[in-house]
C-alpha atoms as a PDB file:
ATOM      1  CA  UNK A   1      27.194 -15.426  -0.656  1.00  0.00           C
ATOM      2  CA  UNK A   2      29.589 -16.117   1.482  1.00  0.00           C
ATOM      3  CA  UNK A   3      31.195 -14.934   4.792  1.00  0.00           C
ATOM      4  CA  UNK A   4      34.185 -14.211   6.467  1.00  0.00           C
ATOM      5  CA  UNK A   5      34.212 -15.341  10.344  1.00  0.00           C
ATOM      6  CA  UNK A   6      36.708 -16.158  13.387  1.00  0.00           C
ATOM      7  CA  UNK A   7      37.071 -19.577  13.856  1.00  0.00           C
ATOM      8  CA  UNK A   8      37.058 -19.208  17.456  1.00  0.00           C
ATOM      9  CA  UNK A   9      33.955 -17.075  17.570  1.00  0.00           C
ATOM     10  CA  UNK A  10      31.174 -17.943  14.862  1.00  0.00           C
ATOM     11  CA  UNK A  11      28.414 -15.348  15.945  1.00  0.00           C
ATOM     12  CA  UNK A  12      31.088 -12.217  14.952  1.00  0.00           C
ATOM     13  CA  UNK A  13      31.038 -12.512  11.166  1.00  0.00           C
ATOM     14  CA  UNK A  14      31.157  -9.923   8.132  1.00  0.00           C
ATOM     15  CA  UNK A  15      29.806 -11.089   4.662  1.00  0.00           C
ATOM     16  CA  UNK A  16      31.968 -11.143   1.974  1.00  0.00           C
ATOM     17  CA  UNK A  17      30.390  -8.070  -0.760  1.00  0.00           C
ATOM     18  CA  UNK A  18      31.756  -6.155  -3.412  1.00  0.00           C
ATOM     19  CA  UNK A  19      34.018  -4.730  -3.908  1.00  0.00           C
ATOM     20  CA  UNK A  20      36.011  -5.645  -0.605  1.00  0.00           C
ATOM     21  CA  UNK A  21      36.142  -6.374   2.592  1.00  0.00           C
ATOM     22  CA  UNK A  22      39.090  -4.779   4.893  1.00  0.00           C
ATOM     23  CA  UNK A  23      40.517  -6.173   7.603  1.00  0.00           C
ATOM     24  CA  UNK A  24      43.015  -4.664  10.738  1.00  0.00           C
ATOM     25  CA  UNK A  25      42.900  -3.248  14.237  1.00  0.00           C
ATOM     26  CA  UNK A  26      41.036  -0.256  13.630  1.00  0.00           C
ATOM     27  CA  UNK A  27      37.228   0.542  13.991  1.00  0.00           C
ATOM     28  CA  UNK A  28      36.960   1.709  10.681  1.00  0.00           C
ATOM     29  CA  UNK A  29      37.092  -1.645   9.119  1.00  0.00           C
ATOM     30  CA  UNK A  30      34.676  -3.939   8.113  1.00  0.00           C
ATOM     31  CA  UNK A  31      36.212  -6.823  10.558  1.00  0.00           C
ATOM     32  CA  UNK A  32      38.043  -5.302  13.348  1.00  0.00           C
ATOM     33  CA  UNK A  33      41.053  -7.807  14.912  1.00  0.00           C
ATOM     34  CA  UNK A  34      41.619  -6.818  18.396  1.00  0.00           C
ATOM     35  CA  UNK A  35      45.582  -8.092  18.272  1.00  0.00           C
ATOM     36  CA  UNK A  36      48.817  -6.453  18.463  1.00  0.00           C
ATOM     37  CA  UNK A  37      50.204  -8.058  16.061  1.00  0.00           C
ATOM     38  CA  UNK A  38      48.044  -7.275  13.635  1.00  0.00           C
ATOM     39  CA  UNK A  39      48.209  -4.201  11.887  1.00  0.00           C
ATOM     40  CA  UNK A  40      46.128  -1.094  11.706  1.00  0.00           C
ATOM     41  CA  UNK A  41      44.651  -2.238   8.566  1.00  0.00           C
ATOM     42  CA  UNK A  42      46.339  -5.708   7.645  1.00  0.00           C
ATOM     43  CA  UNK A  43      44.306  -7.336   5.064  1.00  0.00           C
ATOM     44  CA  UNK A  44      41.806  -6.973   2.118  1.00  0.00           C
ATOM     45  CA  UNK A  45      39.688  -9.163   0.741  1.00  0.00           C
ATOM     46  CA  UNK A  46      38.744  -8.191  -2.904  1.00  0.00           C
ATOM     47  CA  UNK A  47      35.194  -9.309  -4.324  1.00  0.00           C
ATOM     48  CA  UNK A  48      33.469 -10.517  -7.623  1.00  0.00           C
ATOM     49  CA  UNK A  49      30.524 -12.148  -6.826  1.00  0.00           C
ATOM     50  CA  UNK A  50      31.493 -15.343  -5.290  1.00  0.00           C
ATOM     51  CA  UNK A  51      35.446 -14.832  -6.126  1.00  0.00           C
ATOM     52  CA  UNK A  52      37.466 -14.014  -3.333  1.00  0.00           C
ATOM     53  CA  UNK A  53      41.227 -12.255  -3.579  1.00  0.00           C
ATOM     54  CA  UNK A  54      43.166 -12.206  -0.339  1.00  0.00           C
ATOM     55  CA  UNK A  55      45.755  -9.134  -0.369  1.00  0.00           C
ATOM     56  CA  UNK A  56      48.234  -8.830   2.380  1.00  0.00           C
ATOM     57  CA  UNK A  57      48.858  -5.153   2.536  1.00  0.00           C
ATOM     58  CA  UNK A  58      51.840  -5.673   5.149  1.00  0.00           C
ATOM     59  CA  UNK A  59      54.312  -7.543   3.264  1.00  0.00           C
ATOM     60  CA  UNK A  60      56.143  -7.844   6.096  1.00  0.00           C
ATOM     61  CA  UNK A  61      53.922  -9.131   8.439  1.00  0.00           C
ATOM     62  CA  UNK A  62      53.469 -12.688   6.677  1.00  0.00           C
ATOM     63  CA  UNK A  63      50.114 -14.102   6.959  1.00  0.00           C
ATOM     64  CA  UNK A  64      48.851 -18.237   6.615  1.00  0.00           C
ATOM     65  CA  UNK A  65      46.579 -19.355   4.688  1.00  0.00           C
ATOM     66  CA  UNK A  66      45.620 -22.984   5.681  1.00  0.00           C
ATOM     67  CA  UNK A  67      48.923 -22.983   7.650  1.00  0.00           C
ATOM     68  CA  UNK A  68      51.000 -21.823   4.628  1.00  0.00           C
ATOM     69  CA  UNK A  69      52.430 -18.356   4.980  1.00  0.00           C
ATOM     70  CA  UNK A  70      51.863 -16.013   1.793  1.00  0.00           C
ATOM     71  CA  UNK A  71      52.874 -12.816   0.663  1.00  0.00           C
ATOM     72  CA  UNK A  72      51.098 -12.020  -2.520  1.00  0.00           C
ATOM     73  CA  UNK A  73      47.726 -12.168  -3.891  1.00  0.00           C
ATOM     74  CA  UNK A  74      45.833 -15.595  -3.894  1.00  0.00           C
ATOM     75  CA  UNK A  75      42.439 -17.029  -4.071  1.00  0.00           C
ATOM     76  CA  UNK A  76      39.775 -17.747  -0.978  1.00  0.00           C
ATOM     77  CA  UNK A  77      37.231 -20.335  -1.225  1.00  0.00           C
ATOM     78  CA  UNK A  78      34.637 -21.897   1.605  1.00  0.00           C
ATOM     79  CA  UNK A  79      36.699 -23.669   4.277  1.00  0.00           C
ATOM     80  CA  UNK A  80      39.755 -21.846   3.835  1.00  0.00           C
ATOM     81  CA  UNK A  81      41.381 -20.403   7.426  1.00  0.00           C
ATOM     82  CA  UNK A  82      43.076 -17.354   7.422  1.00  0.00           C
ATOM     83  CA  UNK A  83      45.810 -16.868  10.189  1.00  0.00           C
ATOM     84  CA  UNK A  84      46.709 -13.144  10.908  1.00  0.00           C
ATOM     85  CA  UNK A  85      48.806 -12.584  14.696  1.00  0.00           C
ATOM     86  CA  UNK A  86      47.235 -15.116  16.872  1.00  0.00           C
ATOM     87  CA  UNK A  87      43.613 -14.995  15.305  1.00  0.00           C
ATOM     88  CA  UNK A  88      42.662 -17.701  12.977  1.00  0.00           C
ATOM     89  CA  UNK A  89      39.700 -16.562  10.206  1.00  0.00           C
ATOM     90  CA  UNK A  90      37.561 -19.025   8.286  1.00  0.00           C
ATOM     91  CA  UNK A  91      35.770 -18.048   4.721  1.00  0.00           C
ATOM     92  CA  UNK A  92      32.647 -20.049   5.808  1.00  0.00           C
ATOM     93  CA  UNK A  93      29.619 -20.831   2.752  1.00  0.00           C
ATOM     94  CA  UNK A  94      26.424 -20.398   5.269  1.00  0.00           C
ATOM     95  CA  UNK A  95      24.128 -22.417   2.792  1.00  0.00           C
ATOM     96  CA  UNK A  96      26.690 -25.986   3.855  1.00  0.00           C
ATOM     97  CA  UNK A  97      25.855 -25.455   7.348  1.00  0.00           C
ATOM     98  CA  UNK A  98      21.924 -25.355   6.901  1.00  0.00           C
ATOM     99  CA  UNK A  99      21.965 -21.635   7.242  1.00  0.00           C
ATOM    100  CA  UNK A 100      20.307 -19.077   4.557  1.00  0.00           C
ATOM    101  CA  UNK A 101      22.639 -16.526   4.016  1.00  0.00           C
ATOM    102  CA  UNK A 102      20.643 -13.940   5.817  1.00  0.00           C
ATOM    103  CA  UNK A 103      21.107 -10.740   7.395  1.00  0.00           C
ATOM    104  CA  UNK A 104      20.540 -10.531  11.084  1.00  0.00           C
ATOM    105  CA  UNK A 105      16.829  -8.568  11.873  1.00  0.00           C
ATOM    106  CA  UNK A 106      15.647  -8.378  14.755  1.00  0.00           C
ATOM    107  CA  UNK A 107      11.910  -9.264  15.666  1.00  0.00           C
ATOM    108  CA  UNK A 108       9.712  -6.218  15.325  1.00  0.00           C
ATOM    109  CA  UNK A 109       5.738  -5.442  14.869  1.00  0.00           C
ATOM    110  CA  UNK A 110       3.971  -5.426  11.396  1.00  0.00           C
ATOM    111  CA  UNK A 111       3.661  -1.924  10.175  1.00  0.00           C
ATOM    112  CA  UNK A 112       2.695  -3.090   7.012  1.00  0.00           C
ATOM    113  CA  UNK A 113       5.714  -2.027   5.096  1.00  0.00           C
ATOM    114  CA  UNK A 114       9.119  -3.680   4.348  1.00  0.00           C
ATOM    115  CA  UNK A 115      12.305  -3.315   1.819  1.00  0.00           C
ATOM    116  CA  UNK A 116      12.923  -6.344  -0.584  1.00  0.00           C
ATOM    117  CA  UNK A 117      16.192  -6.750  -1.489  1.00  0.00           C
ATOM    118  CA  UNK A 118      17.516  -6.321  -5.425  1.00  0.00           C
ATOM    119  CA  UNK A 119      20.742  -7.590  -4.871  1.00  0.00           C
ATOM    120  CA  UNK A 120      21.547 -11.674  -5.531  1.00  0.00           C
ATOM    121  CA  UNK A 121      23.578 -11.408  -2.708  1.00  0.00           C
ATOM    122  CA  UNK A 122      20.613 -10.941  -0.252  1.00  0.00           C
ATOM    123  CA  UNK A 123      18.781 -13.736  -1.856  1.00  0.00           C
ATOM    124  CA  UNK A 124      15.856 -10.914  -2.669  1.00  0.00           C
ATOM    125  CA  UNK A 125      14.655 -10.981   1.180  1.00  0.00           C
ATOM    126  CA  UNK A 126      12.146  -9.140   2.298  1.00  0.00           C
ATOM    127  CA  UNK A 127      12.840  -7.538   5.783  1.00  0.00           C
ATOM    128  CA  UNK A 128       9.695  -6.132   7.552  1.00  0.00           C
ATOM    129  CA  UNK A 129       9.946  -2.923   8.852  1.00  0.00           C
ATOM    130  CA  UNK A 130       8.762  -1.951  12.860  1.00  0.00           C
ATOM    131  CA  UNK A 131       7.634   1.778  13.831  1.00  0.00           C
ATOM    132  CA  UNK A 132      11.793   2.502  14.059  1.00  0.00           C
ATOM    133  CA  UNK A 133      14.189   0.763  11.983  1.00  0.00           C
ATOM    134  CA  UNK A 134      17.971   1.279  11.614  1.00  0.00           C
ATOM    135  CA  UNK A 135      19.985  -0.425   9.440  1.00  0.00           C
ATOM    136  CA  UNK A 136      23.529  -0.464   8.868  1.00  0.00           C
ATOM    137  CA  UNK A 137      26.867  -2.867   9.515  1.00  0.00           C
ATOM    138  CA  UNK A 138      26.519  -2.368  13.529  1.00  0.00           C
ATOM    139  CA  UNK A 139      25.250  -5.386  15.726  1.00  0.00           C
ATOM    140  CA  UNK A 140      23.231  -2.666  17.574  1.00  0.00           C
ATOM    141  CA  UNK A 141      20.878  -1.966  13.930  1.00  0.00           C
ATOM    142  CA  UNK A 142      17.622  -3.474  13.464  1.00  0.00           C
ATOM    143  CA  UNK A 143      18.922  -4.565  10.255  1.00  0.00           C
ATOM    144  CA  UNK A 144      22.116  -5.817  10.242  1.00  0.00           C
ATOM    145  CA  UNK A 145      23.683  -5.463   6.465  1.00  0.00           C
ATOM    146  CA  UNK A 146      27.344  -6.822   6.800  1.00  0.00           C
ATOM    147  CA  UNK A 147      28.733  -4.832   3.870  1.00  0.00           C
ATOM    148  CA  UNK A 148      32.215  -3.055   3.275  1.00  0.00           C
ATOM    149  CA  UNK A 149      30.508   0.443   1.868  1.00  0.00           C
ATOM    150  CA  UNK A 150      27.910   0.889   4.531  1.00  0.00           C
ATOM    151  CA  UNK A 151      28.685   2.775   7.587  1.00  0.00           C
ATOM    152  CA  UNK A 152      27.602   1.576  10.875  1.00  0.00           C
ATOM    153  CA  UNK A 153      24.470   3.446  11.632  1.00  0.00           C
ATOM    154  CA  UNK A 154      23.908   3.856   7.560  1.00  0.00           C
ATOM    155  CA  UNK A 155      19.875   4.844   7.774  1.00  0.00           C
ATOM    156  CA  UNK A 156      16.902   5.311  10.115  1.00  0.00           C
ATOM    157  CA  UNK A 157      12.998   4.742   8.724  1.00  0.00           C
ATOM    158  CA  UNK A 158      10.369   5.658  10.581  1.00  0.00           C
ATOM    159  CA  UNK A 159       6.843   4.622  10.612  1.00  0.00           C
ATOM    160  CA  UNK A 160       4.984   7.669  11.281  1.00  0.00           C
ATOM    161  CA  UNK A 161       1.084   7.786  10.863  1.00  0.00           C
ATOM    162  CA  UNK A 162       1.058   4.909   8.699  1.00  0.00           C
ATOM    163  CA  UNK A 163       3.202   7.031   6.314  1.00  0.00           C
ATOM    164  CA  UNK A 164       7.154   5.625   5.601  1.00  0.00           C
ATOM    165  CA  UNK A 165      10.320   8.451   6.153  1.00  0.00           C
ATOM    166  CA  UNK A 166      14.068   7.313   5.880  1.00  0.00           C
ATOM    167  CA  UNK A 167      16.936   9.421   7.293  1.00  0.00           C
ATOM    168  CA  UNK A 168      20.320   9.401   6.350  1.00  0.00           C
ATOM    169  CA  UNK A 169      22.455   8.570   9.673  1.00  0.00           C
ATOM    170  CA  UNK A 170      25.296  10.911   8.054  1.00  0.00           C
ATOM    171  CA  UNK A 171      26.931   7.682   6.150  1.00  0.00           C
ATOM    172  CA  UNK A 172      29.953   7.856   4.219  1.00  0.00           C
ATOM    173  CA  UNK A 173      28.185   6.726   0.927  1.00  0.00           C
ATOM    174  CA  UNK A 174      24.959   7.993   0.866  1.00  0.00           C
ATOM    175  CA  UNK A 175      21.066   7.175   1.263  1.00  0.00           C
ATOM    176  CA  UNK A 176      19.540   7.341  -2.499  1.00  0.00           C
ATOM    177  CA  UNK A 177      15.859   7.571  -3.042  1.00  0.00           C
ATOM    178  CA  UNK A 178      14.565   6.786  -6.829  1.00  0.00           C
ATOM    179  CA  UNK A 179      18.574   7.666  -7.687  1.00  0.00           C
ATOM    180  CA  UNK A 180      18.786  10.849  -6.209  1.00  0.00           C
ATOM    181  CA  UNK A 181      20.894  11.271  -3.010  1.00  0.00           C
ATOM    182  CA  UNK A 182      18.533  12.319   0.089  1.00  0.00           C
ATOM    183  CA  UNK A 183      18.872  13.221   4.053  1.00  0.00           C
ATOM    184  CA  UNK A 184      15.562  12.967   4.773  1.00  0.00           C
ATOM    185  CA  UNK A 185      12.238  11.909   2.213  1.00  0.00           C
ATOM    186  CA  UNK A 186       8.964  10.081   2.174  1.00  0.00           C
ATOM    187  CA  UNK A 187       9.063   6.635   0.611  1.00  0.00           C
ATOM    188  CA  UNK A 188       6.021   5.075  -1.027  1.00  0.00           C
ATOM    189  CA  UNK A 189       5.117   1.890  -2.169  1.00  0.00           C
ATOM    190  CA  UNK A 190       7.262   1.034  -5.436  1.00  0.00           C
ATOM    191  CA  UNK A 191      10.292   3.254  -4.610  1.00  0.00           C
ATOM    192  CA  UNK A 192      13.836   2.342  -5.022  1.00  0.00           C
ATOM    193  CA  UNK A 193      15.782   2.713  -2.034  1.00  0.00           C
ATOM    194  CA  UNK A 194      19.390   2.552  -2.247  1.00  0.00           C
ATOM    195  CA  UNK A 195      21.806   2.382   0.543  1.00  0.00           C
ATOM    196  CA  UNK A 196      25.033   3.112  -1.660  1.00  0.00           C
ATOM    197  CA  UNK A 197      25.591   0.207  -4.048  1.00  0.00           C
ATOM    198  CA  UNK A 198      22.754  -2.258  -2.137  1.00  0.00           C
ATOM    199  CA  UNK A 199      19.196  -1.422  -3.316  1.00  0.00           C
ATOM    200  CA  UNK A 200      15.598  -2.244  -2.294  1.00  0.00           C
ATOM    201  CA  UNK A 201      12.262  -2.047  -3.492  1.00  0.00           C
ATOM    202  CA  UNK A 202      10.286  -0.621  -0.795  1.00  0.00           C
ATOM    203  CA  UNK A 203       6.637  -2.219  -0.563  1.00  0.00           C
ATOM    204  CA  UNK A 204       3.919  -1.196   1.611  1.00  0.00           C
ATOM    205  CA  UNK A 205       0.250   0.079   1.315  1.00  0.00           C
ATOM    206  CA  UNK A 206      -1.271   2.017  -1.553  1.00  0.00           C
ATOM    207  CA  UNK A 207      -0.964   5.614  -1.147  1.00  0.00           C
ATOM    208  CA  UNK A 208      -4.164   7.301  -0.056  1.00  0.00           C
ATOM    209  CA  UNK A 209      -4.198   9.947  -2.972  1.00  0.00           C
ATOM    210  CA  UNK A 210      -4.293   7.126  -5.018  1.00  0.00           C
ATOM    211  CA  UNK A 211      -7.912   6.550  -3.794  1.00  0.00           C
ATOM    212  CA  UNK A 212     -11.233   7.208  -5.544  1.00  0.00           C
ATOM    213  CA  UNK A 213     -13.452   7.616  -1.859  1.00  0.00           C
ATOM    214  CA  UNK A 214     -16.848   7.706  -3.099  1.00  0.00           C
ATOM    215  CA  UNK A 215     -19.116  10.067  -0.455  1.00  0.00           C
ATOM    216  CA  UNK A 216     -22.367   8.780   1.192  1.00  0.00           C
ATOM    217  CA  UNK A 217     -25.187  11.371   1.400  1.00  0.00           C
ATOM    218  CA  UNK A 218     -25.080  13.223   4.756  1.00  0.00           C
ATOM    219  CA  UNK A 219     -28.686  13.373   6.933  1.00  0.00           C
ATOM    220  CA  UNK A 220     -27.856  17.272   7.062  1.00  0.00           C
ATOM    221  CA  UNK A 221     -27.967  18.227   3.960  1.00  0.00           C
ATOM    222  CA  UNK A 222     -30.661  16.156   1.886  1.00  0.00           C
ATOM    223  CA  UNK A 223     -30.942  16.009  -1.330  1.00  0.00           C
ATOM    224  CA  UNK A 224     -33.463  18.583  -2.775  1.00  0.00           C
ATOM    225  CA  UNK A 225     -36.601  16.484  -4.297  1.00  0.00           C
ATOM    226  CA  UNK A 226     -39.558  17.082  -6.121  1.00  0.00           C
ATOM    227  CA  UNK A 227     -42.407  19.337  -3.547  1.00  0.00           C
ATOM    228  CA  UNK A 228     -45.600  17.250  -3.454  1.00  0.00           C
ATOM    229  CA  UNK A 229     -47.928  18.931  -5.695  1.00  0.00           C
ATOM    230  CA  UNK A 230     -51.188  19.326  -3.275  1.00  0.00           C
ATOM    231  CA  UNK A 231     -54.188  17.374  -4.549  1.00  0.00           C
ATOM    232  CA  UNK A 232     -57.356  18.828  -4.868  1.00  0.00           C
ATOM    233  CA  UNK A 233     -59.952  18.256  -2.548  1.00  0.00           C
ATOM    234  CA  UNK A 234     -62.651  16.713  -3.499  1.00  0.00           C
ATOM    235  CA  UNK A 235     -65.836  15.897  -1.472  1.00  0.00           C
ATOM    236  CA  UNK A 236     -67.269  12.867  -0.582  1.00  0.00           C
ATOM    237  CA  UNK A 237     -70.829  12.205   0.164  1.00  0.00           C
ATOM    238  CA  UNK A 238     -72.220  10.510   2.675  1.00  0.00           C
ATOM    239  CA  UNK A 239     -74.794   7.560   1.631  1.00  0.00           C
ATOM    240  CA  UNK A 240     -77.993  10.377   2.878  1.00  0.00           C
ATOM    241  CA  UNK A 241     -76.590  13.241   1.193  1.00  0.00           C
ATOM    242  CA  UNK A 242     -79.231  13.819  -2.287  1.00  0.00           C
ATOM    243  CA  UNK A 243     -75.785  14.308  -4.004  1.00  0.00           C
ATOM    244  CA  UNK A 244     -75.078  12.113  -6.570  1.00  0.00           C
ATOM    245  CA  UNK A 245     -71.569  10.292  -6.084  1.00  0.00           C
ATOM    246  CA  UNK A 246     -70.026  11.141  -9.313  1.00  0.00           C
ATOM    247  CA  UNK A 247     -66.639  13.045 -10.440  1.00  0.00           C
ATOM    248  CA  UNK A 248     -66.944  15.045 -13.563  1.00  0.00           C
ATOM    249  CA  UNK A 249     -63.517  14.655 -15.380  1.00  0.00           C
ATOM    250  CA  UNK A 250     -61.572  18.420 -16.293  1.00  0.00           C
ATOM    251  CA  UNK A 251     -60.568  16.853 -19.287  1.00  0.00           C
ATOM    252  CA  UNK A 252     -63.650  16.631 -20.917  1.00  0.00           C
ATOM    253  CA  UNK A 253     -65.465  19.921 -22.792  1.00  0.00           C
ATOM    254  CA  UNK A 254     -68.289  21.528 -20.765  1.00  0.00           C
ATOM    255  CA  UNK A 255     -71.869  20.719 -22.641  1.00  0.00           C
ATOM    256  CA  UNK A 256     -74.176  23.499 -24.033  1.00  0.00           C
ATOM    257  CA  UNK A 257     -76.760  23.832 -22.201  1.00  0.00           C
ATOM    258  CA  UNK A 258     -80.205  23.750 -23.806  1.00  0.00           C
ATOM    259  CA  UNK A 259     -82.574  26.407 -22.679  1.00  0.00           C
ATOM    260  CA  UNK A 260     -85.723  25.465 -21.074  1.00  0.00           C
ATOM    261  CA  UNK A 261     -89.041  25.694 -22.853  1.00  0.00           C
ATOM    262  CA  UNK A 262     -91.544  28.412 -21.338  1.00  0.00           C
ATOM    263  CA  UNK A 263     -93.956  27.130 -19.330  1.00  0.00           C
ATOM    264  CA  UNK A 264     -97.425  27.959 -21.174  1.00  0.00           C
ATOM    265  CA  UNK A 265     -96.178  25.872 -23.822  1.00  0.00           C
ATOM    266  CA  UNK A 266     -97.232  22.906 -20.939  1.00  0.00           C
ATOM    267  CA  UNK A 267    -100.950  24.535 -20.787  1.00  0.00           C
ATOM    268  CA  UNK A 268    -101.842  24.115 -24.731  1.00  0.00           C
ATOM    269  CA  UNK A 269    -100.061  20.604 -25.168  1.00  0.00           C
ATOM    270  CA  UNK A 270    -102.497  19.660 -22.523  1.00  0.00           C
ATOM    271  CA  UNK A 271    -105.459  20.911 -24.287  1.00  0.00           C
ATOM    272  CA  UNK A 272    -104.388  19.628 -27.115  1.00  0.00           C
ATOM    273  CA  UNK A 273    -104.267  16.161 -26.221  1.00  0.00           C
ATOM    274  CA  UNK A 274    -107.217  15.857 -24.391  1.00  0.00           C
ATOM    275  CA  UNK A 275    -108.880  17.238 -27.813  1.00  0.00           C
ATOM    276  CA  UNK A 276    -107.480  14.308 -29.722  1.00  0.00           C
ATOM    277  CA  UNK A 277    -108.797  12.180 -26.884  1.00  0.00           C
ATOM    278  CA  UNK A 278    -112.222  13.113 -27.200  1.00  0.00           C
ATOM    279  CA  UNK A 279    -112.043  12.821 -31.018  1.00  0.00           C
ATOM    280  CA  UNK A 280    -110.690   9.469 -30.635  1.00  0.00           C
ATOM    281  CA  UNK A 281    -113.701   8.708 -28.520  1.00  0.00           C
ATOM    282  CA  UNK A 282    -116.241   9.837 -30.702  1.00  0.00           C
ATOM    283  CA  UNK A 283    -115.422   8.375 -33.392  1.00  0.00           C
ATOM    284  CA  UNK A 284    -115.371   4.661 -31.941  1.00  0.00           C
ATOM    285  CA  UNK A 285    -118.827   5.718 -30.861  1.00  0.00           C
ATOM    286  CA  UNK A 286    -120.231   6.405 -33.679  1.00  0.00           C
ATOM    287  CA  UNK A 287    -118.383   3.736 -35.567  1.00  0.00           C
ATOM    288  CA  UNK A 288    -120.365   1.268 -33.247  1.00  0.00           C
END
């Protein structure tokens, strides 16, 4: 892209967008010409891309154009000097003089957001964005954007707890957000932001409803769990204690119990075994 400049003074310069670029004494045009003989608005500079119309719009004010005076409409190209009064213009290509054709921004602290430019004429940039950032055609804007439709303070955007706002300054064209016409709105990450005819993608962090925030367990309110179930208690005896040591499983079925014989029935088993005795011993007695 290329820019329009005085040859006397190469840090005032206006770049050279679409569709033109006005030139004259007054303060509403893009290059103002502080001479009296130049006219209140003098010249125009019509632009396609990269080709450049000059149009005298005081055909009776001559102007030169590499020391030839012309009347009528004729091409510009880099190198080219415009004389208009006293006040000699050059049509300058920044990329020959080891220059990217960048905006001027001044230095400002990460924020984390920033606009990338969609235009070919901005070479896609990416300008950071501070707490406060204005932007607009004035030398006084954080963002200096040399174009013919924005106005001079175009747009303000504002940092403001790590969420991005833009302002419309009251321009003459319009702030657009997404392709609707705003005065004040919230950007997020992936909007279009258009500042008339020059538009930007606007990138910064994620927004937070966007988030899945997965919850720890707070100490005050526990989970509810499972009560211990309270074990039975079940004694233990000591080596001297008679009691055997031995744990009769629930599981199994109780045993019968057998009923005790009566205890005469003792006496006569006795007797009776003492009889067989004594028949036992006779009998070897006699036997021998």
């Amino acid at each position: 892209m290329l820019k329009l400049r005085f040859k006397n003074n190469k840090t005032n310069a206006v770049w050279l967008v679409e569709p033109k670029v006005t030139i004259g004494r007054l303060a509403t045009n893009d290059l103002v010409v502080d001479d009296p003989e130049v006219a209140d608005s003098h010249l125009e500079i019509l632009v396609d891309h990269e080709n450049l119309t000059l149009k005298n719009l005081v055909p009776s004010q001559p102007v030169k154009l590499n020391k030839e005076s012309v009347n009528k409409l004729c091409t510009l190209k880099p190198d080219d000097v415009i004389t208009i009064g006293r006040t000699e213009l050059e049509v300058i290509d920044p990329k020959r003089e080891g220059r990217s054709p960048e905006p001027k921004v001044k230095q400002s602290a990460n924020t984390g957001w920033g606009l990338k430019a969609n235009h070919t004429a901005l070479g896609n940039r990416v300008y950071p964005l501070s707490e406060v950032t204005v932007i607009g055609r004035s030398s006084e804007c954080d963002i200096v954007l040399s174009a013919a439709h924005l106005s001079r303070r175009h747009a303000r955007l504002q940092v403001i707890d790590g969420l991005l706002f833009v302002k419309d300054l009251g321009s003459a064209n319009g702030t657009f957000l997404n392709g609707k016409q705003v005065v004040e709105a919230r950007l997020k990450r992936g909007d279009e932001l258009r500042l008339d005819t020059l538009s930007f993608g606007v990138i910064g962090p994620a927004d937070d409803l966007t988030k899945t925030t997965v919850r720890t367990r707070s100490a005050s309110r526990p989970t509810s769990e499972a009560k211990p179930v309270p074990r039975a208690s079940i004694p233990v005896t000591s080596a001297k204690s008679p009691l055997k040591k031995s744990v009769q499983l629930t599981s199994k079925k109780p045993q019968p119990e057998v009923a005790a014989p009566p205890a005469h029935y003792g006496k006569y088993s006795m007797a009776v075994l003492v009889i067989l005795v004594v028949i036992v011993v006779v009998a070897l007695y006699l036997k021998g």
